[in-house]
PDB file of N, CA and C in Angstrom:
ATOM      1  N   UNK A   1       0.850  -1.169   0.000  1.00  0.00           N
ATOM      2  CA  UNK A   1       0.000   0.000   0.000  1.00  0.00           C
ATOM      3  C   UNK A   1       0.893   1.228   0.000  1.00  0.00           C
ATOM      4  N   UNK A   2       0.453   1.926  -1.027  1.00  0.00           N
ATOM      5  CA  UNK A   2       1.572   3.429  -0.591  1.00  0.00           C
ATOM      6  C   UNK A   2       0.426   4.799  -0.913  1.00  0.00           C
ATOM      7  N   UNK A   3       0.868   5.636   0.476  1.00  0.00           N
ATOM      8  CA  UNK A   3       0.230   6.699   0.463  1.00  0.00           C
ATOM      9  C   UNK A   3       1.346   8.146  -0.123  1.00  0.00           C
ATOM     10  N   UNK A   4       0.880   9.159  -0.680  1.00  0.00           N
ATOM     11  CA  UNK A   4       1.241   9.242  -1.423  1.00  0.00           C
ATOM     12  C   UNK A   4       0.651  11.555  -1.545  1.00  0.00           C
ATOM     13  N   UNK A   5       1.179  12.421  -1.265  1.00  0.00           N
ATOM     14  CA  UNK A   5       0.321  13.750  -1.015  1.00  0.00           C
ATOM     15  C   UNK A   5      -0.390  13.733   0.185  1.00  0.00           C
ATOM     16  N   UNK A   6      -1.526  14.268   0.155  1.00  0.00           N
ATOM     17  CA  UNK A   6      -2.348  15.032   1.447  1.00  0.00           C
ATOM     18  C   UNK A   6      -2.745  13.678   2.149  1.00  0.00           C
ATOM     19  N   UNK A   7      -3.166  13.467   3.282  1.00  0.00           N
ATOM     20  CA  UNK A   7      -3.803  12.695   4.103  1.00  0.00           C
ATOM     21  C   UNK A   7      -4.024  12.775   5.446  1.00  0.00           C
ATOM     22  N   UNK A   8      -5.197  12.451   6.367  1.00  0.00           N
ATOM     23  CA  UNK A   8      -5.397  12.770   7.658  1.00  0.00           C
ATOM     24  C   UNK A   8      -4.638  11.740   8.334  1.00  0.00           C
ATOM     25  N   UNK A   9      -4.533  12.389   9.622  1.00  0.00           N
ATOM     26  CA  UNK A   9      -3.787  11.378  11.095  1.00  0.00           C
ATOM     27  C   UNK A   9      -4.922  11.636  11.470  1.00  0.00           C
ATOM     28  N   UNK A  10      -5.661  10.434  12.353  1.00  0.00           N
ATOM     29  CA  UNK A  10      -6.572  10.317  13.234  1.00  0.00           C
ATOM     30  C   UNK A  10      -5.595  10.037  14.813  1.00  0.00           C
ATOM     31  N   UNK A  11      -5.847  10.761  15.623  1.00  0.00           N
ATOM     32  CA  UNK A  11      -5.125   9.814  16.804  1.00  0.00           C
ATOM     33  C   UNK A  11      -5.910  10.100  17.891  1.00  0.00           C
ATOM     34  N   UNK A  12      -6.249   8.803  18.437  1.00  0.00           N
ATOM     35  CA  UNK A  12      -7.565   8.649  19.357  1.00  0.00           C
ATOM     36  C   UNK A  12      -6.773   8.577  20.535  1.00  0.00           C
ATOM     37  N   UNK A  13      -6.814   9.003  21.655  1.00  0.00           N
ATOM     38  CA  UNK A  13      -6.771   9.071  22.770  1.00  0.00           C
ATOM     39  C   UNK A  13      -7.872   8.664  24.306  1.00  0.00           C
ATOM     40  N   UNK A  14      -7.194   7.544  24.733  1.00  0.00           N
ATOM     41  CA  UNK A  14      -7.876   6.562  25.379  1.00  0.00           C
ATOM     42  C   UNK A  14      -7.204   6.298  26.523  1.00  0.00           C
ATOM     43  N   UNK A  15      -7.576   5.543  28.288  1.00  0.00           N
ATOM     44  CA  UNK A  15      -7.090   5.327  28.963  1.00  0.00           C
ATOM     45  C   UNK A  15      -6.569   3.858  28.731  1.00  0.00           C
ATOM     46  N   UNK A  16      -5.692   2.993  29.637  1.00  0.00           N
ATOM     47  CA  UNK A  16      -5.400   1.627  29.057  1.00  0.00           C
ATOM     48  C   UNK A  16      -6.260   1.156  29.995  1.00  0.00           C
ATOM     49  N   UNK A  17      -6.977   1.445  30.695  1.00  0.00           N
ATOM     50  CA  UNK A  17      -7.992   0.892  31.251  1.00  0.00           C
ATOM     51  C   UNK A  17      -9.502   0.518  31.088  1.00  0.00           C
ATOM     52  N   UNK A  18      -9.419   1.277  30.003  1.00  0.00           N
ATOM     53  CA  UNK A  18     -10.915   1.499  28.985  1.00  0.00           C
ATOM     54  C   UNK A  18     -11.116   0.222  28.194  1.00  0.00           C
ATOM     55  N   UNK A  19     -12.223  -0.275  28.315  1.00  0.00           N
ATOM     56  CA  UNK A  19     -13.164  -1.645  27.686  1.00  0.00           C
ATOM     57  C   UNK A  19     -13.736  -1.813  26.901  1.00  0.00           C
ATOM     58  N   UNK A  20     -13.632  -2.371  25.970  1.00  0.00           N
ATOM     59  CA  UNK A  20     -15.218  -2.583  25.119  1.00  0.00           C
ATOM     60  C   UNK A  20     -15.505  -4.244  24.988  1.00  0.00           C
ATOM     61  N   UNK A  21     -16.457  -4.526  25.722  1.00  0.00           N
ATOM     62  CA  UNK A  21     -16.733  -5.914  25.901  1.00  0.00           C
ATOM     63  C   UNK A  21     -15.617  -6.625  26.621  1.00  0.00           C
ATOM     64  N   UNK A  22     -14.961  -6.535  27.794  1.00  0.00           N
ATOM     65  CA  UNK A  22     -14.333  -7.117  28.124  1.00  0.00           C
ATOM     66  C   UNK A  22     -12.725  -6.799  27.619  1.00  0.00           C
ATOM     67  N   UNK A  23     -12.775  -5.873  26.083  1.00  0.00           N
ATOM     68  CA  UNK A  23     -11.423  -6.236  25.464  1.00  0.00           C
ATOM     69  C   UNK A  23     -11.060  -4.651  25.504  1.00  0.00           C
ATOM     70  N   UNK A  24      -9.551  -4.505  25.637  1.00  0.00           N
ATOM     71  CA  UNK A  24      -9.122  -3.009  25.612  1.00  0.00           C
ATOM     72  C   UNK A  24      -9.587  -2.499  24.646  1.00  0.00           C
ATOM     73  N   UNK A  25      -9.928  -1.345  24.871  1.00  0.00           N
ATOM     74  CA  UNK A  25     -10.597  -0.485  23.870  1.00  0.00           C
ATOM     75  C   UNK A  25      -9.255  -0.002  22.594  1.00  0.00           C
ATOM     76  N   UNK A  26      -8.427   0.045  22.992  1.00  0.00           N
ATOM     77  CA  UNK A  26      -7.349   0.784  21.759  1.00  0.00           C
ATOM     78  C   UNK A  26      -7.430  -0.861  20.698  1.00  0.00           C
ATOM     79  N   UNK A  27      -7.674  -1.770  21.528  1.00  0.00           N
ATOM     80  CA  UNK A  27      -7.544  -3.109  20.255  1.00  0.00           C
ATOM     81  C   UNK A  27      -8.754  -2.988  20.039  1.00  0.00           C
ATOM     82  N   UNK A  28      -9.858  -2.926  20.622  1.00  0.00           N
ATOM     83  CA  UNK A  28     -10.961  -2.728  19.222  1.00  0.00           C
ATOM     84  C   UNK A  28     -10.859  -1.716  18.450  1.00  0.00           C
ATOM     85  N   UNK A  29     -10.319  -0.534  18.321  1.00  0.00           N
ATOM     86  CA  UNK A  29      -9.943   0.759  17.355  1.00  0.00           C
ATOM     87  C   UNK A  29      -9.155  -0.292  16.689  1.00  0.00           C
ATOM     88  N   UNK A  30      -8.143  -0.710  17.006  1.00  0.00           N
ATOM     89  CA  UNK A  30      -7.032  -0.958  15.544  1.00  0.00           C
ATOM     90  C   UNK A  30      -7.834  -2.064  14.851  1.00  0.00           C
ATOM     91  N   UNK A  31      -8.643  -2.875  15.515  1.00  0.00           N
ATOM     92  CA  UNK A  31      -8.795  -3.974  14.735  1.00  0.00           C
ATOM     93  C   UNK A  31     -10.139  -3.697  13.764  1.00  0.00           C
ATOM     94  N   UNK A  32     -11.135  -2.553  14.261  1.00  0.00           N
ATOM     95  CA  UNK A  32     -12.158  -2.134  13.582  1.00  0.00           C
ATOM     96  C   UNK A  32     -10.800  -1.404  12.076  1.00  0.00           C
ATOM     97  N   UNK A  33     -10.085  -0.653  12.470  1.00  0.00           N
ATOM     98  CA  UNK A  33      -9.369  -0.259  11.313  1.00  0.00           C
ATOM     99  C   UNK A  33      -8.746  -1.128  10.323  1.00  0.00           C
ATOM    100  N   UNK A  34      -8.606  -2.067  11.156  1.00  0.00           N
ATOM    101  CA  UNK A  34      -7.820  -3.190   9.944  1.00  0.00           C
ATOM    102  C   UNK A  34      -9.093  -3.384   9.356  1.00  0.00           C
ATOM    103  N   UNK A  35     -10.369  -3.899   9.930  1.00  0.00           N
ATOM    104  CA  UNK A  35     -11.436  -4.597   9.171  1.00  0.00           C
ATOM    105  C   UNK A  35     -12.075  -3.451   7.877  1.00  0.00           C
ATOM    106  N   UNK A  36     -11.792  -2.185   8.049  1.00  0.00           N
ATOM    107  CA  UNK A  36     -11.892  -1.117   7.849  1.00  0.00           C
ATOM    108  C   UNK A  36     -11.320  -0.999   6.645  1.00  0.00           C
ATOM    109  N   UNK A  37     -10.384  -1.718   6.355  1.00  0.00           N
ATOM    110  CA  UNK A  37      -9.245  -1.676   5.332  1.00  0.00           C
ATOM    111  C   UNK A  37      -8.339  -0.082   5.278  1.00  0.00           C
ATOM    112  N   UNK A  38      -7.933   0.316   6.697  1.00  0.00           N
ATOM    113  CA  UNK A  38      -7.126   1.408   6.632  1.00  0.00           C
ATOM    114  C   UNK A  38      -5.577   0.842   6.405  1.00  0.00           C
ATOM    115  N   UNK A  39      -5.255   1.615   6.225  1.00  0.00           N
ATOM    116  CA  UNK A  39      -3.338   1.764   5.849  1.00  0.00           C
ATOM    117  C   UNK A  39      -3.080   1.027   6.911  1.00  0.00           C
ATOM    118  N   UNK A  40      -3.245   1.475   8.405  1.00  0.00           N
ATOM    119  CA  UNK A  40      -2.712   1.085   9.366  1.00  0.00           C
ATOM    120  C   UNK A  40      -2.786   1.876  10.711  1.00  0.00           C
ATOM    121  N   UNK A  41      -2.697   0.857  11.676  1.00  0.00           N
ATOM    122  CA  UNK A  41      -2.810   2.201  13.028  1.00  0.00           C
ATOM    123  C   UNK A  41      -1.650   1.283  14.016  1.00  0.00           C
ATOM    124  N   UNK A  42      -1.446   2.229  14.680  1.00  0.00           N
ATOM    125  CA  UNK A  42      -0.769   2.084  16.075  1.00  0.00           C
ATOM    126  C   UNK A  42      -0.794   2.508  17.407  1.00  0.00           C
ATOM    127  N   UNK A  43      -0.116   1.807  18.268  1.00  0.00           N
ATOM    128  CA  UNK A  43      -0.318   2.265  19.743  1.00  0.00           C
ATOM    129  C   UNK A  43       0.718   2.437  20.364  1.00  0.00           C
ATOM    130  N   UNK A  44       0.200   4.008  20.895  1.00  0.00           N
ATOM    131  CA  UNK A  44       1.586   4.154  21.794  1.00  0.00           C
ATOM    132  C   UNK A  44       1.001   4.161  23.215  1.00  0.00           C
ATOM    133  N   UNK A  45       2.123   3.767  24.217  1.00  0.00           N
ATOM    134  CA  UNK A  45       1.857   3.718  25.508  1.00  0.00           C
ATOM    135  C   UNK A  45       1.824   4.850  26.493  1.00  0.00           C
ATOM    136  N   UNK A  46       1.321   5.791  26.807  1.00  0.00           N
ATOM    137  CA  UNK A  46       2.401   6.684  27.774  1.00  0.00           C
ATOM    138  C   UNK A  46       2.554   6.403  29.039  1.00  0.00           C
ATOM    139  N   UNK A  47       3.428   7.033  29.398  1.00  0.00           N
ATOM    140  CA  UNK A  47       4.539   6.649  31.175  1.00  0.00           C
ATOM    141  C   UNK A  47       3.245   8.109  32.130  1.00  0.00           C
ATOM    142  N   UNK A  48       3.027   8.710  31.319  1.00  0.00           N
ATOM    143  CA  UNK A  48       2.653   9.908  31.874  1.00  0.00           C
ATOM    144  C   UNK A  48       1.437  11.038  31.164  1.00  0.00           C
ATOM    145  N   UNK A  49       0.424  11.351  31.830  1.00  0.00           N
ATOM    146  CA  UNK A  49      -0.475  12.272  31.640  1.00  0.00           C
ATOM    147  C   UNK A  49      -1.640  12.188  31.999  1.00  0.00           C
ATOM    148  N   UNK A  50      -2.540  13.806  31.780  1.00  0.00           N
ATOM    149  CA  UNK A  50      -3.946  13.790  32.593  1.00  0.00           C
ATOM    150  C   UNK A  50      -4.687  14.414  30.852  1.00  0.00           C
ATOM    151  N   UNK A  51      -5.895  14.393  31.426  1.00  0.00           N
ATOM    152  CA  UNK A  51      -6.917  14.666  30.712  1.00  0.00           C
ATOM    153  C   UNK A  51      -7.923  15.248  31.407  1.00  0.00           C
ATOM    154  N   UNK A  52      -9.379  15.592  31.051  1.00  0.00           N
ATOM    155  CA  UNK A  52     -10.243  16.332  31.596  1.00  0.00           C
ATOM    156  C   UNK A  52     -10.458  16.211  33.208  1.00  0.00           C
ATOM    157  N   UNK A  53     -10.105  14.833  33.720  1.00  0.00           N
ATOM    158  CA  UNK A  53     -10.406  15.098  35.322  1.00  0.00           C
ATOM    159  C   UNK A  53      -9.451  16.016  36.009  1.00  0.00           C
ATOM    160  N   UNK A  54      -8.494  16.403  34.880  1.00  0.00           N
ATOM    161  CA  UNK A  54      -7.007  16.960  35.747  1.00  0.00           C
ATOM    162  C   UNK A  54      -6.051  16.619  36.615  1.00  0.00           C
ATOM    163  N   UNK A  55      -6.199  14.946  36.639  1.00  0.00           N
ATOM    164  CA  UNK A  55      -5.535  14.195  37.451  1.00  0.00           C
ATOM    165  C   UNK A  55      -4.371  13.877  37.052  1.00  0.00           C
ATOM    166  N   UNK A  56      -3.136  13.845  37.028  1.00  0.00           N
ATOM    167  CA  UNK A  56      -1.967  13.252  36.332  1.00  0.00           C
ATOM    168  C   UNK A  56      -2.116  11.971  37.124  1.00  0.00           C
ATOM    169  N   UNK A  57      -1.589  11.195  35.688  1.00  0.00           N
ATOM    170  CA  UNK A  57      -1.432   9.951  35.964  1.00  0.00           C
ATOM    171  C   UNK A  57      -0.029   9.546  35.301  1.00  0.00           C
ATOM    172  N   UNK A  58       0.558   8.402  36.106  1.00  0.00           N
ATOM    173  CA  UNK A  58       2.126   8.084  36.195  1.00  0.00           C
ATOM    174  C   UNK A  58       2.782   7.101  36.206  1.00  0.00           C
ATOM    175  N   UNK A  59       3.621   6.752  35.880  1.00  0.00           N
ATOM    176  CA  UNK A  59       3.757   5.488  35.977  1.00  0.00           C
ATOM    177  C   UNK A  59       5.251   5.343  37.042  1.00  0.00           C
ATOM    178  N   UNK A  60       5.413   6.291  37.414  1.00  0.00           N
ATOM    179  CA  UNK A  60       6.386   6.776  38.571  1.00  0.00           C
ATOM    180  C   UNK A  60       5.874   6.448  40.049  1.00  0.00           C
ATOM    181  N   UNK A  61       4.420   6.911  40.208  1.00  0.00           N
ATOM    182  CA  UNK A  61       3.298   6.289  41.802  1.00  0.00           C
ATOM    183  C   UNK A  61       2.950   5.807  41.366  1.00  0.00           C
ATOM    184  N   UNK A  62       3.057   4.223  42.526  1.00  0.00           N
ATOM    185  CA  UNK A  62       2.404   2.966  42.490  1.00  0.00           C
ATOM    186  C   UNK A  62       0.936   3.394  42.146  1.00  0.00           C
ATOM    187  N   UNK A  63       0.726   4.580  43.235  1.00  0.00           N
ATOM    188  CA  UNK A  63      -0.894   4.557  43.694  1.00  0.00           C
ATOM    189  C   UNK A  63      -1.393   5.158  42.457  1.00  0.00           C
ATOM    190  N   UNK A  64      -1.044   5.699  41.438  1.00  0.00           N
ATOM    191  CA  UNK A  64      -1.349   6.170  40.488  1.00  0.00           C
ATOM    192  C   UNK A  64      -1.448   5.805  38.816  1.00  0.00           C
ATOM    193  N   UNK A  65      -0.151   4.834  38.866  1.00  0.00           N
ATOM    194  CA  UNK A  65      -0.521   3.806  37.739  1.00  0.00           C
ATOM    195  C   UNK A  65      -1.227   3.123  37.012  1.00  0.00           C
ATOM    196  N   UNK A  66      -2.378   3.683  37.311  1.00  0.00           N
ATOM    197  CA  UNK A  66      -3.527   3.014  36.320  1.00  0.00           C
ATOM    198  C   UNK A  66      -4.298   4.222  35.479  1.00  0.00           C
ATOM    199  N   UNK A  67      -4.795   3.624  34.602  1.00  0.00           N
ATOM    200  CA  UNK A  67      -5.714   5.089  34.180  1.00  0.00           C
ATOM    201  C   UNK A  67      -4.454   5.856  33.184  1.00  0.00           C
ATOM    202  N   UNK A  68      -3.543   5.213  32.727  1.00  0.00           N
ATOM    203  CA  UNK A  68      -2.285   5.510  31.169  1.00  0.00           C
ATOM    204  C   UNK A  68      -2.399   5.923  30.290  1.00  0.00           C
ATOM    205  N   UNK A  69      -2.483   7.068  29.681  1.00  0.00           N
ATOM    206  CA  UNK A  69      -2.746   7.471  28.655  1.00  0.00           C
ATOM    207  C   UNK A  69      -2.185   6.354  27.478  1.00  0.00           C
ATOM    208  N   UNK A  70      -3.149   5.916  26.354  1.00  0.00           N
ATOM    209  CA  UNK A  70      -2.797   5.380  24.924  1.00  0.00           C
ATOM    210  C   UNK A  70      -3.104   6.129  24.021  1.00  0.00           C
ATOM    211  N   UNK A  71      -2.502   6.321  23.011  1.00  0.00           N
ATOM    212  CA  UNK A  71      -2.963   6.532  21.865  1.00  0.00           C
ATOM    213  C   UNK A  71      -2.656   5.760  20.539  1.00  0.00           C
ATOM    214  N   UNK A  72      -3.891   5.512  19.893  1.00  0.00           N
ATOM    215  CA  UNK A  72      -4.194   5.117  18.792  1.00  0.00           C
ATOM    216  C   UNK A  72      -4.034   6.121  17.718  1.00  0.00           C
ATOM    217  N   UNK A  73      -3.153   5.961  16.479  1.00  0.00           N
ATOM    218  CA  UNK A  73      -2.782   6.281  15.692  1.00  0.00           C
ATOM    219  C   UNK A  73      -2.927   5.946  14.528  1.00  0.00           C
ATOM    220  N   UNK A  74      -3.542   6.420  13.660  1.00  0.00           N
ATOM    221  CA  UNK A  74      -4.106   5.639  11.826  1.00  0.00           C
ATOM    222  C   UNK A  74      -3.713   7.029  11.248  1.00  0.00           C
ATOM    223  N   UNK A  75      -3.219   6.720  10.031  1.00  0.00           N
ATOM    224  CA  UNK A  75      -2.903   7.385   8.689  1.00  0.00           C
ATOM    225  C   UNK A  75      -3.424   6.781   7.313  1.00  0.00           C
ATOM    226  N   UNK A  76      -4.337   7.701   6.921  1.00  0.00           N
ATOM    227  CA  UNK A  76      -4.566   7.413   5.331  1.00  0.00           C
ATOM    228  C   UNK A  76      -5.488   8.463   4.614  1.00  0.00           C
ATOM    229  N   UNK A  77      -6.105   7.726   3.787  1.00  0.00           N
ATOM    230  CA  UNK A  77      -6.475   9.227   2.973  1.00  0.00           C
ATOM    231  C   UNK A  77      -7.904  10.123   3.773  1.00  0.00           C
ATOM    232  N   UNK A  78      -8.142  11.285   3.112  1.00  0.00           N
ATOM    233  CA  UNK A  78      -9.435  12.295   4.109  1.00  0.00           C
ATOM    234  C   UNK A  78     -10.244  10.847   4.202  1.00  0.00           C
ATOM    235  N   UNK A  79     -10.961  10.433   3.234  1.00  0.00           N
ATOM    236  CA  UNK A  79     -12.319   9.921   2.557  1.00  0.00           C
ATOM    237  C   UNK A  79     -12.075   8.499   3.554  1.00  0.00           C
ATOM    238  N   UNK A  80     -10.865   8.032   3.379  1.00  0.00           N
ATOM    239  CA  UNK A  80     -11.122   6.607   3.997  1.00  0.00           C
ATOM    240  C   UNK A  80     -10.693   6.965   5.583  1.00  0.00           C
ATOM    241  N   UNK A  81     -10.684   7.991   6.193  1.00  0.00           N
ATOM    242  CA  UNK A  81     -10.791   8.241   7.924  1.00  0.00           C
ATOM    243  C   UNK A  81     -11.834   8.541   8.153  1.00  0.00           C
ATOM    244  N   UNK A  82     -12.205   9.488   7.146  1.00  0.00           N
ATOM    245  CA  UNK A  82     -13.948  10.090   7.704  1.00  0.00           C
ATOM    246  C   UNK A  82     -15.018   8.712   7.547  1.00  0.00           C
ATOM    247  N   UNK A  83     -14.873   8.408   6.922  1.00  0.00           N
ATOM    248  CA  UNK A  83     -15.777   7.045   6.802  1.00  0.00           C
ATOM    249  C   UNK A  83     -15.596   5.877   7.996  1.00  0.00           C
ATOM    250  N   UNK A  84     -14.348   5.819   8.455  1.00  0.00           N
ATOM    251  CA  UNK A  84     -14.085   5.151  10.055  1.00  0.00           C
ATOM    252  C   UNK A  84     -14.831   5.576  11.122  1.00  0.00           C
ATOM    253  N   UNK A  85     -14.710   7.034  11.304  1.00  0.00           N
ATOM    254  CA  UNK A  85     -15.269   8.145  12.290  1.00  0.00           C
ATOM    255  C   UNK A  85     -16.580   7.536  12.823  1.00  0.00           C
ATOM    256  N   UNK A  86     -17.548   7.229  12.173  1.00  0.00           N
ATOM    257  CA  UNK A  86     -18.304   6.869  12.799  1.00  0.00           C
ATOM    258  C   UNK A  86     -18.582   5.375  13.610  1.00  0.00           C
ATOM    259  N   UNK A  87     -17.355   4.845  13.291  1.00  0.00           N
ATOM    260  CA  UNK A  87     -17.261   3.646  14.213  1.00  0.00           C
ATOM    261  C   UNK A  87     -16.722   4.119  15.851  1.00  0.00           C
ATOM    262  N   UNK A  88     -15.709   5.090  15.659  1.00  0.00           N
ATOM    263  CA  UNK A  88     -15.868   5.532  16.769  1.00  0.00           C
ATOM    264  C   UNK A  88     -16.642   6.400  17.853  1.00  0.00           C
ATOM    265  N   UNK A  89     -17.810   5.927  17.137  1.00  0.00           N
ATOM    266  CA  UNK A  89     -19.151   7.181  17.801  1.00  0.00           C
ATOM    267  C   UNK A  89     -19.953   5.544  18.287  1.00  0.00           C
ATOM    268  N   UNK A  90     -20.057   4.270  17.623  1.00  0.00           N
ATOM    269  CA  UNK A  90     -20.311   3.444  18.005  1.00  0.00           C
ATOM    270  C   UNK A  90     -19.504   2.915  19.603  1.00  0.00           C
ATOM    271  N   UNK A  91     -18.228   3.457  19.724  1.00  0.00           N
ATOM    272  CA  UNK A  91     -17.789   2.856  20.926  1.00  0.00           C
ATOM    273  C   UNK A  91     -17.775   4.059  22.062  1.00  0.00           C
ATOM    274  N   UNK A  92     -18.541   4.836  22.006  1.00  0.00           N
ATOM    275  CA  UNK A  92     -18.891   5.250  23.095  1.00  0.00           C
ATOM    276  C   UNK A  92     -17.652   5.845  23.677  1.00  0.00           C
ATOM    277  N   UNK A  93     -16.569   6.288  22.917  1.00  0.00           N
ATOM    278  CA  UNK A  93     -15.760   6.518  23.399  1.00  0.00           C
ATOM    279  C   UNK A  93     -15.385   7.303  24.832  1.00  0.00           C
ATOM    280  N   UNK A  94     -14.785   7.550  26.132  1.00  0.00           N
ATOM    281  CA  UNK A  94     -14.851   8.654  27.073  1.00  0.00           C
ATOM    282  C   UNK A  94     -13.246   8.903  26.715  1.00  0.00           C
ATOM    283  N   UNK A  95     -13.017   9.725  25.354  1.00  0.00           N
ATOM    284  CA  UNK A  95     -11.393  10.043  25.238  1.00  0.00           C
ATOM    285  C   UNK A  95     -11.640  11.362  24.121  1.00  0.00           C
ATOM    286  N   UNK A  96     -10.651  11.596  23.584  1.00  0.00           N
ATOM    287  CA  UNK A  96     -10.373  12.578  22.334  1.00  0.00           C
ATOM    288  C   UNK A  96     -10.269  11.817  21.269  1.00  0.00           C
ATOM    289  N   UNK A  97     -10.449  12.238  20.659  1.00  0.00           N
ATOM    290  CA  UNK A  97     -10.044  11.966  19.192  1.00  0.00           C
ATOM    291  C   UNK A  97     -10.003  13.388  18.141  1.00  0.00           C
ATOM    292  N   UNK A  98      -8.239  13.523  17.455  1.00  0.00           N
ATOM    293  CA  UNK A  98      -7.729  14.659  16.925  1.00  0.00           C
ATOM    294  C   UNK A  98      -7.720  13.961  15.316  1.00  0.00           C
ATOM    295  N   UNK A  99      -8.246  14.969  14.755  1.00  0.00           N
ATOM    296  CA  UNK A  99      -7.621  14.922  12.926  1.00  0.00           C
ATOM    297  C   UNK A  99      -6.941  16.256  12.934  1.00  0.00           C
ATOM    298  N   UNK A 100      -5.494  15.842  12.046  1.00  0.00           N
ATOM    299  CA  UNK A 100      -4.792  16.722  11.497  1.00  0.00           C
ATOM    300  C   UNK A 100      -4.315  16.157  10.361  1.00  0.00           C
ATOM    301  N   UNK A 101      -4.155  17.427   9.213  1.00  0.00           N
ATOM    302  CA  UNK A 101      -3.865  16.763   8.008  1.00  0.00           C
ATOM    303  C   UNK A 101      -2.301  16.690   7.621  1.00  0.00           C
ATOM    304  N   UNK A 102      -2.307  15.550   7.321  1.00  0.00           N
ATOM    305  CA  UNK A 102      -0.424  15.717   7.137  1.00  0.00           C
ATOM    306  C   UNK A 102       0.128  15.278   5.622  1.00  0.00           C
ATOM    307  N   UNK A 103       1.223  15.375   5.107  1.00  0.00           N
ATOM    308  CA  UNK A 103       1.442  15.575   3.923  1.00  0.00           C
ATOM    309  C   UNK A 103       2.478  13.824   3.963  1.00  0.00           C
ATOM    310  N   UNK A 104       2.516  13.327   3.161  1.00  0.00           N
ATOM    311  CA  UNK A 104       2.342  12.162   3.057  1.00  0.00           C
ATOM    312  C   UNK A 104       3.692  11.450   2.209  1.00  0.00           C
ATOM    313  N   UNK A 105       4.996  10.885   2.243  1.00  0.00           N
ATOM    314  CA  UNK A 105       5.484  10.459   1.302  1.00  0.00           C
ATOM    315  C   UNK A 105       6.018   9.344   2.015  1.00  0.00           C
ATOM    316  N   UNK A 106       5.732   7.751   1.586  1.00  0.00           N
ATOM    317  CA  UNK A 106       6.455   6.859   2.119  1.00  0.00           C
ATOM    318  C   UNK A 106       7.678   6.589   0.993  1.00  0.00           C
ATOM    319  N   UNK A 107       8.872   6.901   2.131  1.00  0.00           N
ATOM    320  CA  UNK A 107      10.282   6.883   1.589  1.00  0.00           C
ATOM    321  C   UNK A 107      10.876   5.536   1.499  1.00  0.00           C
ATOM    322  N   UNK A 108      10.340   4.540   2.315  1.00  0.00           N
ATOM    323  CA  UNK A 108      10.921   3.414   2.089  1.00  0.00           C
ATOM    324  C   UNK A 108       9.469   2.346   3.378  1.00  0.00           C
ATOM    325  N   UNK A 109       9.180   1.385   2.431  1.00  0.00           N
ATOM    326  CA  UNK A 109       8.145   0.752   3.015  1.00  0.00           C
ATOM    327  C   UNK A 109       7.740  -0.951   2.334  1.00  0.00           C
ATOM    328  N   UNK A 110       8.495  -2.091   3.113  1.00  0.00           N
ATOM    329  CA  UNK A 110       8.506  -3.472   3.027  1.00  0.00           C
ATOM    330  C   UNK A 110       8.203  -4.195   4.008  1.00  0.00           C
ATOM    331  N   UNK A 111       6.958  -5.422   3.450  1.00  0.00           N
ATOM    332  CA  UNK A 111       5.996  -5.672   4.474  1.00  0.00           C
ATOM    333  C   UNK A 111       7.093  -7.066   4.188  1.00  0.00           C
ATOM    334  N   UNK A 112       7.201  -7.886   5.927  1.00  0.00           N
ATOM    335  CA  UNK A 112       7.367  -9.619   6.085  1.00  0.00           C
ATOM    336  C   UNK A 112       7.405 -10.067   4.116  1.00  0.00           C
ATOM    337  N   UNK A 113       8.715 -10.188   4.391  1.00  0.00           N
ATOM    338  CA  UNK A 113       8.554 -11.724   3.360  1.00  0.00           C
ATOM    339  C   UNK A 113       8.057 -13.070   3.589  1.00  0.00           C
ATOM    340  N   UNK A 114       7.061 -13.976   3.137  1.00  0.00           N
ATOM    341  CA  UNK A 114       6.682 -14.943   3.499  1.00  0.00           C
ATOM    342  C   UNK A 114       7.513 -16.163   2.390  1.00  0.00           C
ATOM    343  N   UNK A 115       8.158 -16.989   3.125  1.00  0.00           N
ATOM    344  CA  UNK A 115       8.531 -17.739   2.547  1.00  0.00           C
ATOM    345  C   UNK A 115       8.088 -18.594   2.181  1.00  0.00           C
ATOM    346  N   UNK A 116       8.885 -18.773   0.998  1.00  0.00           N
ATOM    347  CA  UNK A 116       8.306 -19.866  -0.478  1.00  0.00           C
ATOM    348  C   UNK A 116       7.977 -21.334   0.360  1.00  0.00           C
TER     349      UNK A 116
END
């Protein structure tokens, strides 16, 4: 797959404590995106941060270690994010979710060779 000029970043912002049916919520985002047929998404972990309650959260206090900021990360074109968007109105999300548009050139990009 190669992207290629203009395209949105979606990056959803979620606690690692957040559920959907039992299963972390950042793996139902990536995996609705794969089913989705997006480019691709990812997850980052953070050590550190707050959000609307204003609570920092840390991974420095024991007593505070839960409640981690993640973020979910997808790149691809306007048409095929906006059309995702509303899956994330299906999960009820309690997080952010940012679009910004970013300019796009994959410089070098090779998926697993599967052997013969």
């Amino acid at each position: 797959m190669s992207l290629f000029g203009r395209a949105l970043r979606l990056t959803v912002f979620v606690d690692d404590t957040d559920t959907w049916h039992h299963r972390p919520m950042f793996t139902e985002i990536v995996h609705r995106a794969h089913a989705a047929g997006l480019a691709g998404a990812s997850v980052f972990h953070g050590v550190e941060g707050f959000g609307a309650t204003q609570v920092v959260h840390t991974t420095r206090l024991l007593s505070m270690a839960d409640d981690l900021p993640v973020a979910v990360v997808i790149v691809d074109t306007e048409e095929k994010i906006r059309a995702f968007l509303p899956q994330l109105d299906d999960l009820l999300i309690e997080g952010l979710a940012v679009l910004d548009e970013v300019e796009v050139e994959v410089v070098h990009y090779r998926g697993r060779q599967v052997a013969p």
